[in-house]
N, C-alpha and C. Protein backbone atom coordinates (compact mmCIF):
# COMPACT_ATOMS: atom_id res chain seq x y z
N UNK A 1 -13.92 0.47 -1.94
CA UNK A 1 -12.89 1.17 -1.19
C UNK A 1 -12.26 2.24 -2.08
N UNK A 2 -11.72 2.92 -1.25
CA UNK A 2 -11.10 4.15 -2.16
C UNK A 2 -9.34 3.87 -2.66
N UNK A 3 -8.98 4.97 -3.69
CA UNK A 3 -7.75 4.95 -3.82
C UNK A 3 -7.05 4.93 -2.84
N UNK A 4 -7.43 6.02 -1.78
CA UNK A 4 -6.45 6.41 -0.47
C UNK A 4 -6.30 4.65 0.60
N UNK A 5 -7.66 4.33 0.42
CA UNK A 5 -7.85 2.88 1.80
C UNK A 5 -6.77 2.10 1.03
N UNK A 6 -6.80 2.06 -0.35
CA UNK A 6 -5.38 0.71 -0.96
C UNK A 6 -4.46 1.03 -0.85
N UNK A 7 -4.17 2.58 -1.15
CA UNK A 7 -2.90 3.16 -0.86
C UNK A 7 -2.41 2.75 0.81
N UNK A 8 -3.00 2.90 1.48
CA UNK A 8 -2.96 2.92 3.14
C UNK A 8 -2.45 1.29 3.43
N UNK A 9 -3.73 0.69 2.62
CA UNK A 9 -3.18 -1.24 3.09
C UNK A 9 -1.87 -1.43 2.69
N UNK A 10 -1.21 -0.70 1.21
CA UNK A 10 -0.36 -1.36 0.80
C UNK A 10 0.96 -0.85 1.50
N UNK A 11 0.98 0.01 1.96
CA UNK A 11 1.65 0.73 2.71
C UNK A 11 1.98 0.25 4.34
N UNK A 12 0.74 -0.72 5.10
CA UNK A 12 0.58 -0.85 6.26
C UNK A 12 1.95 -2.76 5.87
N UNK A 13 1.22 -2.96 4.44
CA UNK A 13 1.84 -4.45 4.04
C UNK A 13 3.13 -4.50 4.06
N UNK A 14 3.75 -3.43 3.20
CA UNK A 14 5.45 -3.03 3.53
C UNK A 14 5.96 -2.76 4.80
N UNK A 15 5.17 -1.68 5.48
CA UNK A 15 5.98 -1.73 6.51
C UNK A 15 6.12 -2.43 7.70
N UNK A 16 5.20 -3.73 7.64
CA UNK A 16 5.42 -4.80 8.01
C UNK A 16 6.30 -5.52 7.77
N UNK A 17 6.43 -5.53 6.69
CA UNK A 17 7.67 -6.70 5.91
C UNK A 17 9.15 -6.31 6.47
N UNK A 18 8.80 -4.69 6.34
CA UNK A 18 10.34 -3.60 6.49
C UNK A 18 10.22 -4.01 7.81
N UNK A 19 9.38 -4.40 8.66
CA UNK A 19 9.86 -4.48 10.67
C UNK A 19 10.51 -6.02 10.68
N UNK A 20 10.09 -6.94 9.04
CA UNK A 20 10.92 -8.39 9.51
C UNK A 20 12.51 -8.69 8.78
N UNK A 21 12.66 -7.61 7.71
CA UNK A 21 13.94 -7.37 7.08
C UNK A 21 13.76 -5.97 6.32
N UNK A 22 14.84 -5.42 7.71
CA UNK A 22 14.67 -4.15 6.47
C UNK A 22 15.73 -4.34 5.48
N UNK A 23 15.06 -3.24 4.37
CA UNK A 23 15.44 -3.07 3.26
C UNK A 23 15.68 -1.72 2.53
N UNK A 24 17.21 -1.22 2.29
CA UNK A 24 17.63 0.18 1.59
C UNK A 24 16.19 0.70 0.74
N UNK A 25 16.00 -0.50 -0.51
CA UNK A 25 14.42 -0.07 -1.38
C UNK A 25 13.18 -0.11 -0.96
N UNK A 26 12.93 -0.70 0.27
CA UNK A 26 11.93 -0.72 0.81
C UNK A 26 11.61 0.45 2.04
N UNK A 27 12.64 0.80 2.88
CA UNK A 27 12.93 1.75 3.74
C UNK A 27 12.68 3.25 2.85
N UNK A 28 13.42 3.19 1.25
CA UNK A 28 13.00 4.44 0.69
C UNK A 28 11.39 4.47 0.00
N UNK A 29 11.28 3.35 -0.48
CA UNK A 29 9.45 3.55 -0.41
C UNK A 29 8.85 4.20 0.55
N UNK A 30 8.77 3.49 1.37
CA UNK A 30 8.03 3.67 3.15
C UNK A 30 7.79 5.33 3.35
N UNK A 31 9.09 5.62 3.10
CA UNK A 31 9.74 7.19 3.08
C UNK A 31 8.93 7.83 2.24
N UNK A 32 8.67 7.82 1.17
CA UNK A 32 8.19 8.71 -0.14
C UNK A 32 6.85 8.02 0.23
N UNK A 33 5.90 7.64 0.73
CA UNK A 33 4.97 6.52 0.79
C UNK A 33 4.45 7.23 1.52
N UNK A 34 4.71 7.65 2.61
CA UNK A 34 4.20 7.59 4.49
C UNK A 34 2.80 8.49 4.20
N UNK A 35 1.90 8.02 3.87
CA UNK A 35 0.20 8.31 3.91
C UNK A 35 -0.50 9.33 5.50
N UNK A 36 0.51 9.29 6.19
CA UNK A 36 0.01 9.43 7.85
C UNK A 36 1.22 10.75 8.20
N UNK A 37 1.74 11.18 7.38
CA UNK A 37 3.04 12.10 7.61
C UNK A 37 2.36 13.54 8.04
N UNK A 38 1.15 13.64 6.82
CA UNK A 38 0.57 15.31 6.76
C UNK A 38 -0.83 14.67 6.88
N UNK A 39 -1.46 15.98 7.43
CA UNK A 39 -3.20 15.60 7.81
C UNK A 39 -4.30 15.24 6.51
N UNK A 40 -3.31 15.86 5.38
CA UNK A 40 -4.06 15.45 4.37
C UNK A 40 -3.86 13.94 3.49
N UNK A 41 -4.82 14.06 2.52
CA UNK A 41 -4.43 12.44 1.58
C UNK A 41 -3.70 12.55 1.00
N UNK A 42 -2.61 11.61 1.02
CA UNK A 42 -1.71 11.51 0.29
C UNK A 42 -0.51 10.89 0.52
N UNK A 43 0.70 11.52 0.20
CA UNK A 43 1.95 11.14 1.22
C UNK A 43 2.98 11.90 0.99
N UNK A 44 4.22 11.43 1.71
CA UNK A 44 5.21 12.24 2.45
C UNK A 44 5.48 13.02 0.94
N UNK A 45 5.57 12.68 -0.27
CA UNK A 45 6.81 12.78 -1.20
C UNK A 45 5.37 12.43 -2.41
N UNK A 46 4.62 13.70 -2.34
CA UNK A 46 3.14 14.15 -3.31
C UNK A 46 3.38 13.25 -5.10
N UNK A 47 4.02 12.94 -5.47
CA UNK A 47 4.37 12.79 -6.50
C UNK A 47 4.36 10.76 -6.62
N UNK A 48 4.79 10.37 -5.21
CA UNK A 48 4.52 9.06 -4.99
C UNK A 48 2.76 8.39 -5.50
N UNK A 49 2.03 9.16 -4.20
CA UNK A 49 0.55 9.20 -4.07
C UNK A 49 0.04 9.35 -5.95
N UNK A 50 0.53 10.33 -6.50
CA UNK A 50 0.26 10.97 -7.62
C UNK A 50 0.09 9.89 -8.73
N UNK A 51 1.17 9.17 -8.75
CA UNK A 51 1.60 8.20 -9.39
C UNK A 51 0.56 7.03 -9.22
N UNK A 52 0.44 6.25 -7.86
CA UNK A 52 0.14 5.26 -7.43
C UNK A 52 -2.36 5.55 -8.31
N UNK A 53 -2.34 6.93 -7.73
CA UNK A 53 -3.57 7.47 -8.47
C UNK A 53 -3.85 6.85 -9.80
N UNK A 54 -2.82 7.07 -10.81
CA UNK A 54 -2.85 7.18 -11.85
C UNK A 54 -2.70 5.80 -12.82
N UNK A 55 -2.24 5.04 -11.61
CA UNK A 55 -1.91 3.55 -11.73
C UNK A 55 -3.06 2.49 -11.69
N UNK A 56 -4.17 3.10 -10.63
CA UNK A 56 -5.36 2.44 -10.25
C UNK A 56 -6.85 2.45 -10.52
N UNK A 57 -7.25 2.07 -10.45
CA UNK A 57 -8.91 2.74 -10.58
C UNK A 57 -9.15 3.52 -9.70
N UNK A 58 -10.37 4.65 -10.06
CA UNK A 58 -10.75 5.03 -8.92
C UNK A 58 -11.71 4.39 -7.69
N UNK A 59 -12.09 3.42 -7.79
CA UNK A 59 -13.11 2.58 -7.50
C UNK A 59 -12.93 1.18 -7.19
N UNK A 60 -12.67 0.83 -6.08
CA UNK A 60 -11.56 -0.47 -5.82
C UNK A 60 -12.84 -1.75 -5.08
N UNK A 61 -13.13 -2.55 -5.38
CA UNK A 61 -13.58 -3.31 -4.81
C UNK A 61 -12.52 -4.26 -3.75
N UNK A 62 -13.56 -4.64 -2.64
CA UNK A 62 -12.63 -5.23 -1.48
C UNK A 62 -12.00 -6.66 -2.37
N UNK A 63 -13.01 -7.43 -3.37
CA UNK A 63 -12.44 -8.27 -4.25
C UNK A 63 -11.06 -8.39 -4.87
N UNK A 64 -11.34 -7.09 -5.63
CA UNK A 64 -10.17 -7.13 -6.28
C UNK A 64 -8.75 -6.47 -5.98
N UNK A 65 -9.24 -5.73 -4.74
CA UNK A 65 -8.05 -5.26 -3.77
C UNK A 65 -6.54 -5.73 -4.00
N UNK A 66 -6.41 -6.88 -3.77
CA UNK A 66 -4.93 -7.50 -3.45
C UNK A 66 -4.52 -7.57 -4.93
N UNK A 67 -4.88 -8.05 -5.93
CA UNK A 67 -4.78 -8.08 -7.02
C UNK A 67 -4.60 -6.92 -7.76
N UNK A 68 -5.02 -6.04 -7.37
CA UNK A 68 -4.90 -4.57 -7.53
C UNK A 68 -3.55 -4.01 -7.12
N UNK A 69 -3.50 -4.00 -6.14
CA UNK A 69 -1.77 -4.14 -5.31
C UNK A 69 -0.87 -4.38 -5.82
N UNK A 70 -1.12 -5.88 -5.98
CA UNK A 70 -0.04 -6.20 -6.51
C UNK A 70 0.92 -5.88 -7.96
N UNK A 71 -0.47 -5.68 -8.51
CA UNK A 71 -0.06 -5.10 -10.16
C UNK A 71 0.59 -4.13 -9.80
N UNK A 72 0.22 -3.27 -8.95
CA UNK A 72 0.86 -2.16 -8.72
C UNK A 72 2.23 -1.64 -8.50
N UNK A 73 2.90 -2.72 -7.07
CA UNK A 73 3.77 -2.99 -6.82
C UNK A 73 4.60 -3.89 -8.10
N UNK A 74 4.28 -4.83 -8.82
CA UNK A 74 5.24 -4.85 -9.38
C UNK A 74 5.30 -4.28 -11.00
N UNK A 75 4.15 -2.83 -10.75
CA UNK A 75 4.30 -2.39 -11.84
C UNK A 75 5.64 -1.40 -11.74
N UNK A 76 6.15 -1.05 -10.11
CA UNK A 76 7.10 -0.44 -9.71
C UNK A 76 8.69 -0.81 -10.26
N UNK A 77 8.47 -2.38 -10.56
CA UNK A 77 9.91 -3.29 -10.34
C UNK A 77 11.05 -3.04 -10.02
N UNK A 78 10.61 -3.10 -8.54
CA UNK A 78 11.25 -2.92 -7.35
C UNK A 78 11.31 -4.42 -7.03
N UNK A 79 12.51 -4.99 -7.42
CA UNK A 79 12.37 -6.58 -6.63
C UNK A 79 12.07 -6.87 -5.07
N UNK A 80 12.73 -6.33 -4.74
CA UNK A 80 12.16 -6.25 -2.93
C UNK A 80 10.90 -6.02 -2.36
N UNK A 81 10.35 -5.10 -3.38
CA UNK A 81 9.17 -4.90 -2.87
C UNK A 81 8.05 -5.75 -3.17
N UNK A 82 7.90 -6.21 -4.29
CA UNK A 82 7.38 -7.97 -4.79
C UNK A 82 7.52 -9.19 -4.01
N UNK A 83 8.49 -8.78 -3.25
CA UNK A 83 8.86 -10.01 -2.51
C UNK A 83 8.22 -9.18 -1.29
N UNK A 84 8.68 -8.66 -0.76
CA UNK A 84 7.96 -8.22 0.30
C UNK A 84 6.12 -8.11 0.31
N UNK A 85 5.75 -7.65 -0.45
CA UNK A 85 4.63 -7.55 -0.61
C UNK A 85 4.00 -8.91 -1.16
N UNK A 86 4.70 -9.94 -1.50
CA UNK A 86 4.26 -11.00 -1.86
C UNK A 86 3.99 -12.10 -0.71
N UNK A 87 4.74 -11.73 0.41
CA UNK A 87 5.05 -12.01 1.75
C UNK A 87 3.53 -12.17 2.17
N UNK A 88 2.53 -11.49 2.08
CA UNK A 88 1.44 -11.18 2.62
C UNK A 88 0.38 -12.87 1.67
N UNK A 89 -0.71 -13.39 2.15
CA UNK A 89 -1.42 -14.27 1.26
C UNK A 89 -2.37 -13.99 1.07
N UNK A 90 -3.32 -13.72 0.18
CA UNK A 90 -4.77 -12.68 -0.14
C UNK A 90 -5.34 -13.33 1.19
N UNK A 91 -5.70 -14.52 1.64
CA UNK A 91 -6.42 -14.31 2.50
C UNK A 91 -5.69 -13.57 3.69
N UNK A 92 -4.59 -13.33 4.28
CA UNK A 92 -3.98 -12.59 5.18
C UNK A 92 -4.19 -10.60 4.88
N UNK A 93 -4.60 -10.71 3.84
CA UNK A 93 -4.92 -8.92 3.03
C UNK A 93 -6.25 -9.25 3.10
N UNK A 94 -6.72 -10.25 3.23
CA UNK A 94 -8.67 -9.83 2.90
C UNK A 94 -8.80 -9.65 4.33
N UNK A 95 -8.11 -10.77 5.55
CA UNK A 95 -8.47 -10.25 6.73
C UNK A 95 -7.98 -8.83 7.25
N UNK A 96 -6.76 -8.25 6.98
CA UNK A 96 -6.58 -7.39 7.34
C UNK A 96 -7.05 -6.18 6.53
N UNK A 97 -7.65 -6.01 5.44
CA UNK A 97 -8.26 -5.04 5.19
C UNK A 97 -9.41 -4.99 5.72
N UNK A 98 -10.15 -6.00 5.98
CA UNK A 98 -11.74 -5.87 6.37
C UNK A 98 -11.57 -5.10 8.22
N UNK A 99 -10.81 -5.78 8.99
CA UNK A 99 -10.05 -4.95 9.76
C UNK A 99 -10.27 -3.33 9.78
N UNK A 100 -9.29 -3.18 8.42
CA UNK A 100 -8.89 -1.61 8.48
C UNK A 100 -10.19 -0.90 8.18
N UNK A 101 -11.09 -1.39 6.97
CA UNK A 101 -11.92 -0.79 6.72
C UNK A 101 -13.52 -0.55 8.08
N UNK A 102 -13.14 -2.10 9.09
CA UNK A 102 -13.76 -1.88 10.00
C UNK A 102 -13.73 -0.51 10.86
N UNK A 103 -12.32 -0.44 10.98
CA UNK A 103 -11.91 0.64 11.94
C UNK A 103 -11.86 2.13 11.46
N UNK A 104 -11.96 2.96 12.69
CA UNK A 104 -12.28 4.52 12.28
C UNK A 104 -10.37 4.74 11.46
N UNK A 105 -10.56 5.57 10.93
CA UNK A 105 -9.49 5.61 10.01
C UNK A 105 -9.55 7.00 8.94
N UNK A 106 -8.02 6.98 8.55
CA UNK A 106 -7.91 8.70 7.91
C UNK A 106 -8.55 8.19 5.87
N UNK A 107 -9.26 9.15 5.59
CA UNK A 107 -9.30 9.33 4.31
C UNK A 107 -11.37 8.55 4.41
């Protein structure tokens, strides 16, 4: 999978969490985050995406996906968002990525 498909899951994972408690730090992620804002890859607030790039491999196996994530997120330490994103259980991210990656989709 690509940078953009993890970027996209981890993004689809928050703002799930944000529809069961939102959250001031999580609501401003979402914000600087939003992958689906402009037609191109990336997101709302270029410097987010930029970051999250630089954080990851380029080359993501569906394996190591969630694990990937997560480093990610709490390489942020953003407590809310650890928790939120922790909310999710790899097998609940393996089904729903295989999902996403099933489906026609941007990037």
């Amino acid at each position: 999978m690509t940078q953009f498909e993890l970027f996209c899951m981890i993004f689809y994972v928050l703002d799930a969490a944000y529809d069961q408690e939102e959250n001031e730090d999580l609501r401003k992620y979402l914000s600087n985050a939003n992958p689906f804002l402009f037609e191109d890859i990336g997101s709302a607030d270029p410097a987010t995406y930029a970051d999250f790039c630089a954080s990851v491999p380029d080359s993501i196996s569906k394996e190591e996906s969630y694990s990937i994530a997560l480093k990610y997120i709490k390489m942020l330490q953003i407590p809310s968002l650890v928790k939120a994103f922790s909310s999710v259980s790899e097998t609940e991210w393996t089904e729903g990525l295989n999902s996403y990656l099933d489906s026609p989709h941007k990037g």
